[in-house]
C-alpha atoms as a PDB file:
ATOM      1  CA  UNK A   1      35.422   3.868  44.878  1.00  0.00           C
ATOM      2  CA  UNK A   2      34.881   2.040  48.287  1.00  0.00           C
ATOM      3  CA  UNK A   3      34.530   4.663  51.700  1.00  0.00           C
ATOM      4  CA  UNK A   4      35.470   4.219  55.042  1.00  0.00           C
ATOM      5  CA  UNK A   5      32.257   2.887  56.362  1.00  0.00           C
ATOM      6  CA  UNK A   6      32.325   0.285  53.736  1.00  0.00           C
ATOM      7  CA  UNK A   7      35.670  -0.936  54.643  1.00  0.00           C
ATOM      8  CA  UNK A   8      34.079  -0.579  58.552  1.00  0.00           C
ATOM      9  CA  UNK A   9      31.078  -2.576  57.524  1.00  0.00           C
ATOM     10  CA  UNK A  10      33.533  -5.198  55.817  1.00  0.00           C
ATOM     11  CA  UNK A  11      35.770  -5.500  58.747  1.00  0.00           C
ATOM     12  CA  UNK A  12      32.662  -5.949  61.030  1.00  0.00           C
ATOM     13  CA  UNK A  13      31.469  -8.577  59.299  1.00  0.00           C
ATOM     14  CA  UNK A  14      34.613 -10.515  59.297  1.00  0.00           C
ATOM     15  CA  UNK A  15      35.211  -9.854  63.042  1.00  0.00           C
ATOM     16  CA  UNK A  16      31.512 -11.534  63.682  1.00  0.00           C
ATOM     17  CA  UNK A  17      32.344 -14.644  61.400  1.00  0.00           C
ATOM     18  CA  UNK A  18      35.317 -15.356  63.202  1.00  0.00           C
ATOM     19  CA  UNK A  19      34.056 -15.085  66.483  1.00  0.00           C
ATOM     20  CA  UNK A  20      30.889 -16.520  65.871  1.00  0.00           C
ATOM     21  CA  UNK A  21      33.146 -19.446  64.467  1.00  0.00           C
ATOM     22  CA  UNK A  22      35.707 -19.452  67.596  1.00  0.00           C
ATOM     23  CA  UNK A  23      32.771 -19.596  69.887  1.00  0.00           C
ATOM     24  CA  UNK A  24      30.725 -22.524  68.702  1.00  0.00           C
ATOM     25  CA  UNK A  25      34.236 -24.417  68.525  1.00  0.00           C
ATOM     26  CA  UNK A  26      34.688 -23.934  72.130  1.00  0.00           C
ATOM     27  CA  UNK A  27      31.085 -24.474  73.688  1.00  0.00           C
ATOM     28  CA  UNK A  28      31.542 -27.752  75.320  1.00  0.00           C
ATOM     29  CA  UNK A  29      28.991 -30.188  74.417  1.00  0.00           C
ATOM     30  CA  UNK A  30      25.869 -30.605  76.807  1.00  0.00           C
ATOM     31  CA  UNK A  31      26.146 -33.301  79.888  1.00  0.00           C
ATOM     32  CA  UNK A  32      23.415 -35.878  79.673  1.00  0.00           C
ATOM     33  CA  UNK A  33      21.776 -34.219  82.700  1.00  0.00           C
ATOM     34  CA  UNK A  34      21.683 -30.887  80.835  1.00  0.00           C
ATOM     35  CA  UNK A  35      19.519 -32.648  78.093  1.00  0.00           C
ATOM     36  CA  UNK A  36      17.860 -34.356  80.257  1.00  0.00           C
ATOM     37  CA  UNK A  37      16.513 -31.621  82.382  1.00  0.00           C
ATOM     38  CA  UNK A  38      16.698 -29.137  79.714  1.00  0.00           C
ATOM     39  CA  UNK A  39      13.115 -29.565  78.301  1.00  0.00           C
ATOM     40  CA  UNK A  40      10.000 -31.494  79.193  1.00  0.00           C
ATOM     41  CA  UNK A  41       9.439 -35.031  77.724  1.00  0.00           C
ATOM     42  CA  UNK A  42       6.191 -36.406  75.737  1.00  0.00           C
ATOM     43  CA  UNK A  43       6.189 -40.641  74.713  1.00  0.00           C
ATOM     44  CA  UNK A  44       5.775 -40.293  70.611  1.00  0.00           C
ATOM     45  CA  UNK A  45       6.417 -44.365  70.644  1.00  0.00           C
ATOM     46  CA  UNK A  46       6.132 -47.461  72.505  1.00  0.00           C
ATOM     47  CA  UNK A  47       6.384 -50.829  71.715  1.00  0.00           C
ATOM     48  CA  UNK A  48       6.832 -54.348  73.139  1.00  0.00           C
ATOM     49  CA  UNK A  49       8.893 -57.479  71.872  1.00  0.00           C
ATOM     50  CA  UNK A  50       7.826 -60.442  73.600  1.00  0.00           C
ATOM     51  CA  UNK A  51      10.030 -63.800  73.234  1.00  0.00           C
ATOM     52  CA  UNK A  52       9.024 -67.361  74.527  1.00  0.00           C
ATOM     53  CA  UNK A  53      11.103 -69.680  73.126  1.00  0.00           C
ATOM     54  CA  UNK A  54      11.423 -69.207  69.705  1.00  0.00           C
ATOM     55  CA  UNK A  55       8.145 -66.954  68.984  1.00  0.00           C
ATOM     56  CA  UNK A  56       8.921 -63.424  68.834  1.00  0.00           C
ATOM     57  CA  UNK A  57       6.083 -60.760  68.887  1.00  0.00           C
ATOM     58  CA  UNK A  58       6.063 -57.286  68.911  1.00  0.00           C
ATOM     59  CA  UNK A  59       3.602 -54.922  69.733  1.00  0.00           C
ATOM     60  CA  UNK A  60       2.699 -51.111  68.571  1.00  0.00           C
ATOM     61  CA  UNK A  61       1.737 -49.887  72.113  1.00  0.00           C
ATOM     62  CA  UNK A  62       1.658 -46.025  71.016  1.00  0.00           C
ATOM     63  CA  UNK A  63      -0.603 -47.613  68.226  1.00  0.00           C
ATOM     64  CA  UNK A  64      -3.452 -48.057  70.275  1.00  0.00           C
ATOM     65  CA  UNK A  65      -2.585 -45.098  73.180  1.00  0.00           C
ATOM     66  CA  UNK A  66      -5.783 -43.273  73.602  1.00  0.00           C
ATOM     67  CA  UNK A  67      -5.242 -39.409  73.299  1.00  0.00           C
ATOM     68  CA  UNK A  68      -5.988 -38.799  76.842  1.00  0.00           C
ATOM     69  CA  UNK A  69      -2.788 -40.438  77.800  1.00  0.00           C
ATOM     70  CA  UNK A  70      -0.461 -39.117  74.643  1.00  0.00           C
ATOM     71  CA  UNK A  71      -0.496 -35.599  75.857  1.00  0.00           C
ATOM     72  CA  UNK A  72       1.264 -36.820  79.047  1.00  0.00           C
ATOM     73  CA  UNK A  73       4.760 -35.310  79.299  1.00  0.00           C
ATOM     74  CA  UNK A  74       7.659 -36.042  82.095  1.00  0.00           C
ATOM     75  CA  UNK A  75       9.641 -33.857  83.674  1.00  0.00           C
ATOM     76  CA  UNK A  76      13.280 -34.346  84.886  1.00  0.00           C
ATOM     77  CA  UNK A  77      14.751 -31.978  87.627  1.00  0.00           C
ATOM     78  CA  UNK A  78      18.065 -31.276  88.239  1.00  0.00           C
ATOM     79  CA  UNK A  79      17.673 -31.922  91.807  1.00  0.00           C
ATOM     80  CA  UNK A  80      16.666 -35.461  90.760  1.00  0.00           C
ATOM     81  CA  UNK A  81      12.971 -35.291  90.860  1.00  0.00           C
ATOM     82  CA  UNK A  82      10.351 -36.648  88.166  1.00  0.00           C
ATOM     83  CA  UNK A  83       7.329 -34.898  87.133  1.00  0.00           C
ATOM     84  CA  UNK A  84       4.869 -36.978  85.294  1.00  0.00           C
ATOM     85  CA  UNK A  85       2.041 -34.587  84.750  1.00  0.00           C
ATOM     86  CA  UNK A  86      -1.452 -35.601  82.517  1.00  0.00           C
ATOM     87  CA  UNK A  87      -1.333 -32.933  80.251  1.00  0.00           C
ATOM     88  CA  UNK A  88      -4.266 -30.781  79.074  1.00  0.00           C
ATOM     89  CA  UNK A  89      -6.772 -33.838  78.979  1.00  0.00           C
ATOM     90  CA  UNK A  90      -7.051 -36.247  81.387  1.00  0.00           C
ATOM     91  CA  UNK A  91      -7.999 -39.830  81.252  1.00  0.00           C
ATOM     92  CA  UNK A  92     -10.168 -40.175  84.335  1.00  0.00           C
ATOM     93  CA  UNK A  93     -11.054 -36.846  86.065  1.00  0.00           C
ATOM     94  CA  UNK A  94     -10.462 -38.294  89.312  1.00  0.00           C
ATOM     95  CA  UNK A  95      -6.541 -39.018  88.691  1.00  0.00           C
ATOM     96  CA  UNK A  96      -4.029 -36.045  90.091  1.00  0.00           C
ATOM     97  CA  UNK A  97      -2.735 -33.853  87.626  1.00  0.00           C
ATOM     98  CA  UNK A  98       0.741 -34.624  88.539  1.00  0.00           C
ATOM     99  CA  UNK A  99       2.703 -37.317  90.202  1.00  0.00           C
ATOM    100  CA  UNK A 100       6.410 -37.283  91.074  1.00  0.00           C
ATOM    101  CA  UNK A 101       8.893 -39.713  91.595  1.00  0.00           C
ATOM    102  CA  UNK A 102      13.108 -39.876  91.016  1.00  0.00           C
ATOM    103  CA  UNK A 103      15.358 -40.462  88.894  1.00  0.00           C
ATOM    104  CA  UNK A 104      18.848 -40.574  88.474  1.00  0.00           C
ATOM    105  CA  UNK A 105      21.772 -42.326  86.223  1.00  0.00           C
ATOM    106  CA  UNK A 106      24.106 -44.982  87.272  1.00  0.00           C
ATOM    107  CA  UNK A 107      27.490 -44.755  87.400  1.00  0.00           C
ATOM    108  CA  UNK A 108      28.564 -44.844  83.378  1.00  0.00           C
ATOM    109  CA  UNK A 109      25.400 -42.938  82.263  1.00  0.00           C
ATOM    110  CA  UNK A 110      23.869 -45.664  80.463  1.00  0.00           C
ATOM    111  CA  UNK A 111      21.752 -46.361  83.039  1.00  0.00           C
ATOM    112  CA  UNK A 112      18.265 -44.304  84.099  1.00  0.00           C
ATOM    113  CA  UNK A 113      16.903 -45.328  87.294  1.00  0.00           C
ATOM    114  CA  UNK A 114      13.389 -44.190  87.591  1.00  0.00           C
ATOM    115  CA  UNK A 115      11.469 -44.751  90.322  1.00  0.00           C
ATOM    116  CA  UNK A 116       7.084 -43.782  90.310  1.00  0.00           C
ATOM    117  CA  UNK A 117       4.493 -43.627  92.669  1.00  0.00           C
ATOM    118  CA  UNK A 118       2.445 -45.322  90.165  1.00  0.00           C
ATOM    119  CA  UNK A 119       5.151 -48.742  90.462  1.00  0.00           C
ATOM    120  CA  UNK A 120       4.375 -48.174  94.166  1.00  0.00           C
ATOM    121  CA  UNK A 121       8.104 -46.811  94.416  1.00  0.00           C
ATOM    122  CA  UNK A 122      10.150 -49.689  92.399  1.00  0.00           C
ATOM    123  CA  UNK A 123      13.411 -48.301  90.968  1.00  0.00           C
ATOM    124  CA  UNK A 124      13.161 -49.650  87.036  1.00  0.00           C
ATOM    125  CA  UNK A 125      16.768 -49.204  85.432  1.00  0.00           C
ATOM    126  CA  UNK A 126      16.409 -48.462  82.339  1.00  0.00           C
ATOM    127  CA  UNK A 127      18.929 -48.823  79.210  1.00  0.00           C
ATOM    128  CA  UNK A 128      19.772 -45.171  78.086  1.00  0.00           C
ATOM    129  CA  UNK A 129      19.569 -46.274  74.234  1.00  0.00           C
ATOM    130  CA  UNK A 130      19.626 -42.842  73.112  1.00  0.00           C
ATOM    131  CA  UNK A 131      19.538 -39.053  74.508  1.00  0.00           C
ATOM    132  CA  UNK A 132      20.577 -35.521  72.472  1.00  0.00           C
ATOM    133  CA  UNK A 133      18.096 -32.476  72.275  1.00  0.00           C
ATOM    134  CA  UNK A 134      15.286 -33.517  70.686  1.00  0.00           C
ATOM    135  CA  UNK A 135      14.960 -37.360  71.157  1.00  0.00           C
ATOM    136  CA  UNK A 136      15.469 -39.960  74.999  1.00  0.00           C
ATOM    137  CA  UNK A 137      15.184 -43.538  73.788  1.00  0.00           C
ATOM    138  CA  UNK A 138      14.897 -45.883  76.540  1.00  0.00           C
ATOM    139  CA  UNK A 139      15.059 -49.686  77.143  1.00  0.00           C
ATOM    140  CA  UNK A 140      13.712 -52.098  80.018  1.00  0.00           C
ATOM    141  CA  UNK A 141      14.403 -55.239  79.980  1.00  0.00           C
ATOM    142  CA  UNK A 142      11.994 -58.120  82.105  1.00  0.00           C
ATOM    143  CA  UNK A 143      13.172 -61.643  82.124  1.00  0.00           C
ATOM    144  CA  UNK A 144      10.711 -64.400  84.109  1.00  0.00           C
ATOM    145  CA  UNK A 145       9.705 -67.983  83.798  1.00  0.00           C
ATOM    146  CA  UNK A 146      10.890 -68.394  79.867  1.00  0.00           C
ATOM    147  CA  UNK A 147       9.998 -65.423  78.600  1.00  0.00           C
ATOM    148  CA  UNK A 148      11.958 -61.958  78.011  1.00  0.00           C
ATOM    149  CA  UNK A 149       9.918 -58.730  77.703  1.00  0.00           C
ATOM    150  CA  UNK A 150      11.421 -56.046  76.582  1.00  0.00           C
ATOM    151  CA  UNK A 151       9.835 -52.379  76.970  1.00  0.00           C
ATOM    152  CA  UNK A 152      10.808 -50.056  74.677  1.00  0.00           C
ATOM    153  CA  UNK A 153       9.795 -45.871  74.672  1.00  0.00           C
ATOM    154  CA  UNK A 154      10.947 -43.078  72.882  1.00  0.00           C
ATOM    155  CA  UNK A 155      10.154 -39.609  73.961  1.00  0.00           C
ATOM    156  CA  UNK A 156      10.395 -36.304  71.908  1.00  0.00           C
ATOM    157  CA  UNK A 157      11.272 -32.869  74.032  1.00  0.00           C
ATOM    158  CA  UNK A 158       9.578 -29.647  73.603  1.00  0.00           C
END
């Protein structure tokens, strides 16, 4: 025979699955600004494909990144500003800790336009090839006497 504060216990439980349930259903998914901005950003790969004329290379750049520079992480603000701080080791003790720049998307969000003090302010726009909560994929492409360049970088949050 079942009591009360079974049937309670029971009842609870139910409540809390539907709700639980009727909640997530409702959350609206995140803007790209909220996962942008949400979390700080560290490169986990790089590479280069290089085309002139019909000779394709690519490169492993994260391949041969020395460990000074992979503990490097950016930070997006919501008031638009960059972070790109040097992490716990530095590569040259003489180089700021931090250095700041802008950034913003363009119009249809597949667009981010960076812009660094270390590109002596050039906006880059880069191709938004991928962005959730763990993983921001982007793309920049350079095109000049022949030859296309194209920069890829994928960065992990945490």
């Amino acid at each position: 025979m079942k009591t009360l504060s079974t049937y309670v216990l029971v009842a609870a439980l139910a409540t809390l699955t539907v709700s639980c349930k009727k909640d997530s259903e409702n959350t609206p998914a995140a803007s790209k600004t909220e996962l942008l901005t949400a979390k700080k950003w560290r490169i986990t790969a790089a590479s280069t494909v290089t085309t002139m004329g019909t000779n394709t290379t690519t490169t492993d750049e994260y391949a041969t990144t020395p460990a000074c520079e992979r503990d490097d992480f950016t930070q997006f603000m919501t008031s638009k500003a960059v972070n790109f701080d040097e992490g716990a080791t530095k590569c040259s003790s003489s180089d700021p800790q931090t250095s700041s720049g802008t950034w913003d998307f363009n119009s249809d969000q597949t667009k981010l336009n960076l812009t660094s003090p270390d590109l002596g302010g050039l906006l880059l726009p880069f191709d938004l090839v991928k962005l959730d909560a763990t993983t921001l994929t982007i793309r920049y492409t350079q095109s000049q006497s022949g030859s296309t360049v194209i920069f890829n970088r994928t960065f992990t949050a945490f």
